[in-house]
Structure formats: structure tokens, C-alpha cells
Protein backbone atom coordinates (compact mmCIF):
# COMPACT_ATOMS: atom_id res chain seq x y z
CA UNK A 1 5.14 5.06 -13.28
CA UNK A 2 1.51 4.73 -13.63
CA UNK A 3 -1.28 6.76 -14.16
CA UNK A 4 -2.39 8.26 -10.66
CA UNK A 5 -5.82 8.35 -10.36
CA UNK A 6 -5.83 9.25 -6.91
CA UNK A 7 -4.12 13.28 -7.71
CA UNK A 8 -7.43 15.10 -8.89
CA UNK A 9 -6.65 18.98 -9.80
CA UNK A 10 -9.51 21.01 -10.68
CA UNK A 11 -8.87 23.93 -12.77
CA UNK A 12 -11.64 27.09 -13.10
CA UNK A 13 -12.46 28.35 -16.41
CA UNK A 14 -10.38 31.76 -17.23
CA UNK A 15 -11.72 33.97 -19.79
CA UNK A 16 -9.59 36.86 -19.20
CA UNK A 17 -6.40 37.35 -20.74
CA UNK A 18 -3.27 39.68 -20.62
CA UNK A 19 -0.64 40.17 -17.89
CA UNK A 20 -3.12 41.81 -15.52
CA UNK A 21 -5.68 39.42 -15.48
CA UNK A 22 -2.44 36.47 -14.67
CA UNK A 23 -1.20 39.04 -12.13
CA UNK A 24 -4.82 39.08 -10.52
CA UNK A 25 -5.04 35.26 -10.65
CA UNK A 26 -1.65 35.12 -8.66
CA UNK A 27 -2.63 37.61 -6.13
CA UNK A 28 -5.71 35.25 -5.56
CA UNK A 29 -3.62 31.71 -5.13
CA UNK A 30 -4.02 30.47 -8.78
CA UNK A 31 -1.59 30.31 -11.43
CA UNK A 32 -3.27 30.45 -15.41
CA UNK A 33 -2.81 27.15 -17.91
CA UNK A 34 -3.35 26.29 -21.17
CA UNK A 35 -4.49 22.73 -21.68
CA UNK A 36 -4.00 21.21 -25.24
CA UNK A 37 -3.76 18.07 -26.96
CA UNK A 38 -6.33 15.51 -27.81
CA UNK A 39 -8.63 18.51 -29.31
CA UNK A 40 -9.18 22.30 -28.90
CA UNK A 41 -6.84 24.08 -26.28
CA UNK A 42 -8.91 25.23 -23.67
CA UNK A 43 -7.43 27.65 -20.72
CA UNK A 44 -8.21 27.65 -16.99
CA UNK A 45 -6.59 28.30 -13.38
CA UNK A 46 -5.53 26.05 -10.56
CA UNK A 47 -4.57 26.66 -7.35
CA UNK A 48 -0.66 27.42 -6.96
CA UNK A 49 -0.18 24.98 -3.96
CA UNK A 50 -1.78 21.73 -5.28
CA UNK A 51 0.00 21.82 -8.40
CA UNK A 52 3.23 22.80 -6.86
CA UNK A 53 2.18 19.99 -4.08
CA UNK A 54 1.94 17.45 -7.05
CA UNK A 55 5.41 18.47 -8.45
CA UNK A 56 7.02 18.20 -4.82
CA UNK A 57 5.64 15.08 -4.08
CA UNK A 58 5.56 12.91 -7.41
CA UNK A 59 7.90 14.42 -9.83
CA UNK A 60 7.46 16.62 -13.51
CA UNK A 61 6.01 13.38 -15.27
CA UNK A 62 3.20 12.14 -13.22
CA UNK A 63 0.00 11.70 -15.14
CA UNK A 64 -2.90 12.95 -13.28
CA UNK A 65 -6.71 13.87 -13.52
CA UNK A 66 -7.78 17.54 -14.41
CA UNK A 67 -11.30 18.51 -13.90
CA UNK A 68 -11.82 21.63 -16.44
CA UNK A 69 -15.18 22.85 -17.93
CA UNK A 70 -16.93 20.22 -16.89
CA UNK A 71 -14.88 17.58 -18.04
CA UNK A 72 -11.84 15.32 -16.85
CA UNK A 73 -9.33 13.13 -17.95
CA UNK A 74 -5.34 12.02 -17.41
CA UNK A 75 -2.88 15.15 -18.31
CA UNK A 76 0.75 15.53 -17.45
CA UNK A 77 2.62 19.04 -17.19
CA UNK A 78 4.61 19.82 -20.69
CA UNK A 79 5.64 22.78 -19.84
CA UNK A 80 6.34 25.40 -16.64
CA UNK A 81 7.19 29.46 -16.48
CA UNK A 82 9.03 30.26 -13.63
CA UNK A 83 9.35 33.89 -11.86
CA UNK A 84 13.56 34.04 -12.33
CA UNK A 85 13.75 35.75 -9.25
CA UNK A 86 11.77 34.42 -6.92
CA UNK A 87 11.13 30.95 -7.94
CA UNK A 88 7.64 30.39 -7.88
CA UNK A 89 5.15 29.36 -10.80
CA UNK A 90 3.92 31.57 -13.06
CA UNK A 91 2.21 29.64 -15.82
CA UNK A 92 1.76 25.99 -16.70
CA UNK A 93 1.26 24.01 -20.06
CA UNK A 94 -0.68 20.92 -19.39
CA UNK A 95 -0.99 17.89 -22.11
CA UNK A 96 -3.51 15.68 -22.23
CA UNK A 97 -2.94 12.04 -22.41
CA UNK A 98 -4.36 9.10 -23.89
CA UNK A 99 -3.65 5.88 -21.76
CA UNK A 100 -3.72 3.78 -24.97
CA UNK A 101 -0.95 5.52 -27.09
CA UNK A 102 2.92 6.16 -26.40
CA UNK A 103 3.37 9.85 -25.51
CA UNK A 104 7.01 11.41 -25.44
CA UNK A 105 8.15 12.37 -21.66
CA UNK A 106 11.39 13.45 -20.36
CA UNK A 107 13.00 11.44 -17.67
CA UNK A 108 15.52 12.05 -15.38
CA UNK A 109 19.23 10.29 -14.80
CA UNK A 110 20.02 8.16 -11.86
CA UNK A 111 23.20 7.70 -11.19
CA UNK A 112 23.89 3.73 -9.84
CA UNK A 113 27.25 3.11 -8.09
CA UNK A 114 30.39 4.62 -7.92
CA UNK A 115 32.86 4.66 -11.14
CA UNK A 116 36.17 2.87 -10.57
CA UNK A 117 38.16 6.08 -11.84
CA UNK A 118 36.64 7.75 -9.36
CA UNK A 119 37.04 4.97 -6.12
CA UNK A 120 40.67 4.30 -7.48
CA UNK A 121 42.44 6.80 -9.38
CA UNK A 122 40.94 9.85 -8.09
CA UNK A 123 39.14 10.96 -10.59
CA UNK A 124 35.88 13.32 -11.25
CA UNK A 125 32.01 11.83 -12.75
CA UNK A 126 31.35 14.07 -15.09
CA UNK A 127 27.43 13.70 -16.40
CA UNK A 128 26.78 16.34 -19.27
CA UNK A 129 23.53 14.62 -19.74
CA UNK A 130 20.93 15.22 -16.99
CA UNK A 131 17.55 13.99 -18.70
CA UNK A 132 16.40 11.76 -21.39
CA UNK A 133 14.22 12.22 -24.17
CA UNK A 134 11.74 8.88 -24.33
CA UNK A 135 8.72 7.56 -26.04
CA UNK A 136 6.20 4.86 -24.37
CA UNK A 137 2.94 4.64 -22.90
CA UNK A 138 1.85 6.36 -19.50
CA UNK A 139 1.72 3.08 -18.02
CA UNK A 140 5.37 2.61 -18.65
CA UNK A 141 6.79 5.59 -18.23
CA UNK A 142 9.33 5.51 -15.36
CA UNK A 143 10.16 7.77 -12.57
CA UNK A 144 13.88 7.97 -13.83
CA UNK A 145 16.45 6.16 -16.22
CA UNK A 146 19.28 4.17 -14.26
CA UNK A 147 23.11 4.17 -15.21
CA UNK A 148 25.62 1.92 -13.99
CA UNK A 149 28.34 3.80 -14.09
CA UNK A 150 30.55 1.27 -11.41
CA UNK A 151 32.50 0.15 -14.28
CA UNK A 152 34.11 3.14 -15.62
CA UNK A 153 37.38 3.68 -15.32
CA UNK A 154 39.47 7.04 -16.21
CA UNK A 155 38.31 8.56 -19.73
CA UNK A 156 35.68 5.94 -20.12
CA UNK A 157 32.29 7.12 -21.49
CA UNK A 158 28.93 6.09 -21.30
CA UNK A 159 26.74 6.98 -24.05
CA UNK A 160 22.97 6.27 -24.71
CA UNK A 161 23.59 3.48 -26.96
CA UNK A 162 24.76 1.87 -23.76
CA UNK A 163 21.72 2.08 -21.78
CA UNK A 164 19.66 -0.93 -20.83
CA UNK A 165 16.15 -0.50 -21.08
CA UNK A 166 13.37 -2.45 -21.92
CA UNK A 167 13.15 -1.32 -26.00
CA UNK A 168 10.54 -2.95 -27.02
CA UNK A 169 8.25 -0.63 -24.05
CA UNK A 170 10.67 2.18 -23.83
CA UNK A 171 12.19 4.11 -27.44
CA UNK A 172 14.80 6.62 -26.45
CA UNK A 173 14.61 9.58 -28.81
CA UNK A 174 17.89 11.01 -27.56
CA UNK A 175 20.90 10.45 -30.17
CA UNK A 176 22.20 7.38 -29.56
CA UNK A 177 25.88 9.09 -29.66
CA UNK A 178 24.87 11.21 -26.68
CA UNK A 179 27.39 10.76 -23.77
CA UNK A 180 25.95 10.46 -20.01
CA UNK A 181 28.89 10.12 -18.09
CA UNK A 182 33.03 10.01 -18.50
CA UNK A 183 34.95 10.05 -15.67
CA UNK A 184 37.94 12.74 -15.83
CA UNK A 185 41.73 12.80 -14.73
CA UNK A 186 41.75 14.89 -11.60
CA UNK A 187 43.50 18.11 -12.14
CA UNK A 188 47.17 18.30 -11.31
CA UNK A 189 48.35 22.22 -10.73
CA UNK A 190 51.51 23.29 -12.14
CA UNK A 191 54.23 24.37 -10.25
CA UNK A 192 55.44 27.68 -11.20
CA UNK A 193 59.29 27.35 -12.09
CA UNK A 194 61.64 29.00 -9.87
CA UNK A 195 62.74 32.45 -11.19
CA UNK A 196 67.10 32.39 -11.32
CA UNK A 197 68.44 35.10 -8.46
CA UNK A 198 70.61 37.54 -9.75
CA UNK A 199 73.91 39.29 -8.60
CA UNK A 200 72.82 42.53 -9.15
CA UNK A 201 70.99 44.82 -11.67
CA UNK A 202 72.44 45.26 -14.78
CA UNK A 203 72.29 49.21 -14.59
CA UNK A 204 75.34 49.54 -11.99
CA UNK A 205 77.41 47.05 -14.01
CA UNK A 206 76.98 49.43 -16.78
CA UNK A 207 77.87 52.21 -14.30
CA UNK A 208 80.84 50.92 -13.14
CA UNK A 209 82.53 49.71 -16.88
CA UNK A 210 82.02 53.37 -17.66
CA UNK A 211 84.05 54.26 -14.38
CA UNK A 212 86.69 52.09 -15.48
CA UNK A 213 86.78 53.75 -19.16
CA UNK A 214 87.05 56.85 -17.78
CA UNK A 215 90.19 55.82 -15.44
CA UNK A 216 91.82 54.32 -18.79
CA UNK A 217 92.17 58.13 -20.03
């Protein structure tokens, strides 16, 4: 992924602080950030729909140009507040970038193929790892980390140390013990064993022996 030039997001300069003054910003289209990195952290407002327009269209990771206080330059979004109930953005932590030195990014999984466990045997993908922890320059940074997981048969694992990536651009941070994907047995239900029928309850046989010791006197 490279740097895009071409996504420009201005963002006005916010001096007000405090819940209100974010609720305000909201009611007006905007959503507050903080912009850090690279120097002091300044703070400022964009609109909600072209940032949510950049996530939509090109992804968490893209490296853009923000226009604040009078001055612009590549940033990519660390870090996003989300209203739990209805979704939408309510704050954004943008970092500034420098073209020229390897930045850490997080980078999606995608899944390549379809494990032989799973074509064959029945069995489930499981992937407990969703997203990769990475180090590189903007320039290299890609839109998402491929796994092959075509070979893997039932109880097989893939684990980071089995990725293939370029590592002299790309250094995975992520422990290299980290499993990605297994593939599972599928789940067999038991049958419930059969519960023995019986004569009778036990209470009238009881009954009926103390019929019979009464008939003996």
C-alpha cells in the first residue's frame, strides 16, 4: 500500500474541550482528533463523512494528507472511539508519518484457499488470529497479510513463524508462536444411552411380599 496523495482531509482547529464541546462538534457533522507524533500533539475536527468515506473505501491503514493549522503532511488513523450503540465515530487518534522511517501498522488476515481438513474430512477453520502486528515503511505496508491455509489437514496449525513475507521489508512483531489457523474435528453428538424398561415400580413389589407375610400367619 502506498502513500495516497490523492485523499486530502482537512481538519479545523478545536480549542474547546470537554464532552459538550465533542457533543456540539457531532451535532454539526465533525467528529474531534488528536493528532500526535513527529512533534507537539495538536487537536482539530473533521468532517464525520470524509473520514468515515476514507475508512469505507481504503481500509484502517491508508496513509493520507491532513491539512491542520496551516500545515499538512501524510498521517494514518492509530486509533478510533466508537458510540457502542449506535456505531458511529466518536473520536479519532491520528499519527503522523514519516515516509522515510518504518512505522508499526496492524494488518489484516486473508485467508487463501480452502484447508484439506476442511474439503475432505469435514472439518471446521478455526482462525484465533484476525490481525497482525508489523513494522515497515508506508511504502510497504500492505493492504492485508495472506495465508495459505490449502494444506492443512485435521489438527494442523499455522503459526506466524510460518508466514511468508518479504522480511527483509516487512518485521512481524507478533510472537512468532502465535497460531493463525488449525483446522478442528467436526463435532460428533453423543447419543444418549437407552434407559432399561422396568416391570413395575418397586413400591407394589414391596406391597405385595408384605401380603404374602401376612397370609403366612
Amino acid at each position: 500500500m502506498s502513500f495516497e496523495t490523492q485523499i486530502l482531509l482537512e481538519a479545523k482547529p478545536r480549542a474547546e474541550r470537554g464532552k459538550n464541546a465533542a457533543r456540539r462538534l457531532r451535532r454539526d457533522g465533525l467528529i474531534p482528533v488528536t493528532v500526535y507524533g513527529g512533534g507537539d500533539s495538536t487537536t482539530g475536527a473533521v468532517a464525520t463523512r470524509e473520514l468515515a468515506t476514507i475508512l469505507r473505501s481504503h481500509g484502517r491503514n491508508t496513509i493520507f494528507t491532513l491539512t491542520v493549522g496551516g500545515n499538512s503532511g501524510p498521517v494514518k488513523i492509530a486509533d478510533l472511539q466508537f458510540d457502542p450503540i449506535k456505531g458511529r465515530i466518536l473520536h479519532a487518534d491520528l499519527m503522523r508519518i514519516s515516509l522515510t522511517e518504518k512505522t508499526e501498522f496492524e494488518v489484516p488476515v486473508h485467508v487463501v484457499g480452502e484447508a484439506d481438513g476442511v474439503r475432505h474430512s469435514g472439518g471446521i477453520l478455526d482462525l484465533p488470529t484476525h490481525a497482525l502486528k508489523i513494522r515497515c515503511l508506508p511504502g510497504d505496508l500492505p493492504a492485508s497479510i495472506d495465508i495459505d491455509v490449502t494444506a492443512l489437514g485435521i489438527g494442523d496449525r499455522l503459526r506466524v513463524s510460518d508466514l511468508k513475507v518479504d522480511r527483509e521489508k516487512i518485521e512481524v512483531l507478533t510472537d512468532s508462536e502465535v497460531i493463525i489457523a488449525t483446522v478442528v474435528a467436526p463435532r460428533v453428538e453423543e447419543e444418549a444411552a437407552p434407559v432399561a424398561a422396568t416391570e413395575g415400580p418397586a413400591e407394589p413389589e414391596v406391597i405385595k411380599k408384605g401380603k404374602a407375610e401376612e397370609g403366612d400367619e
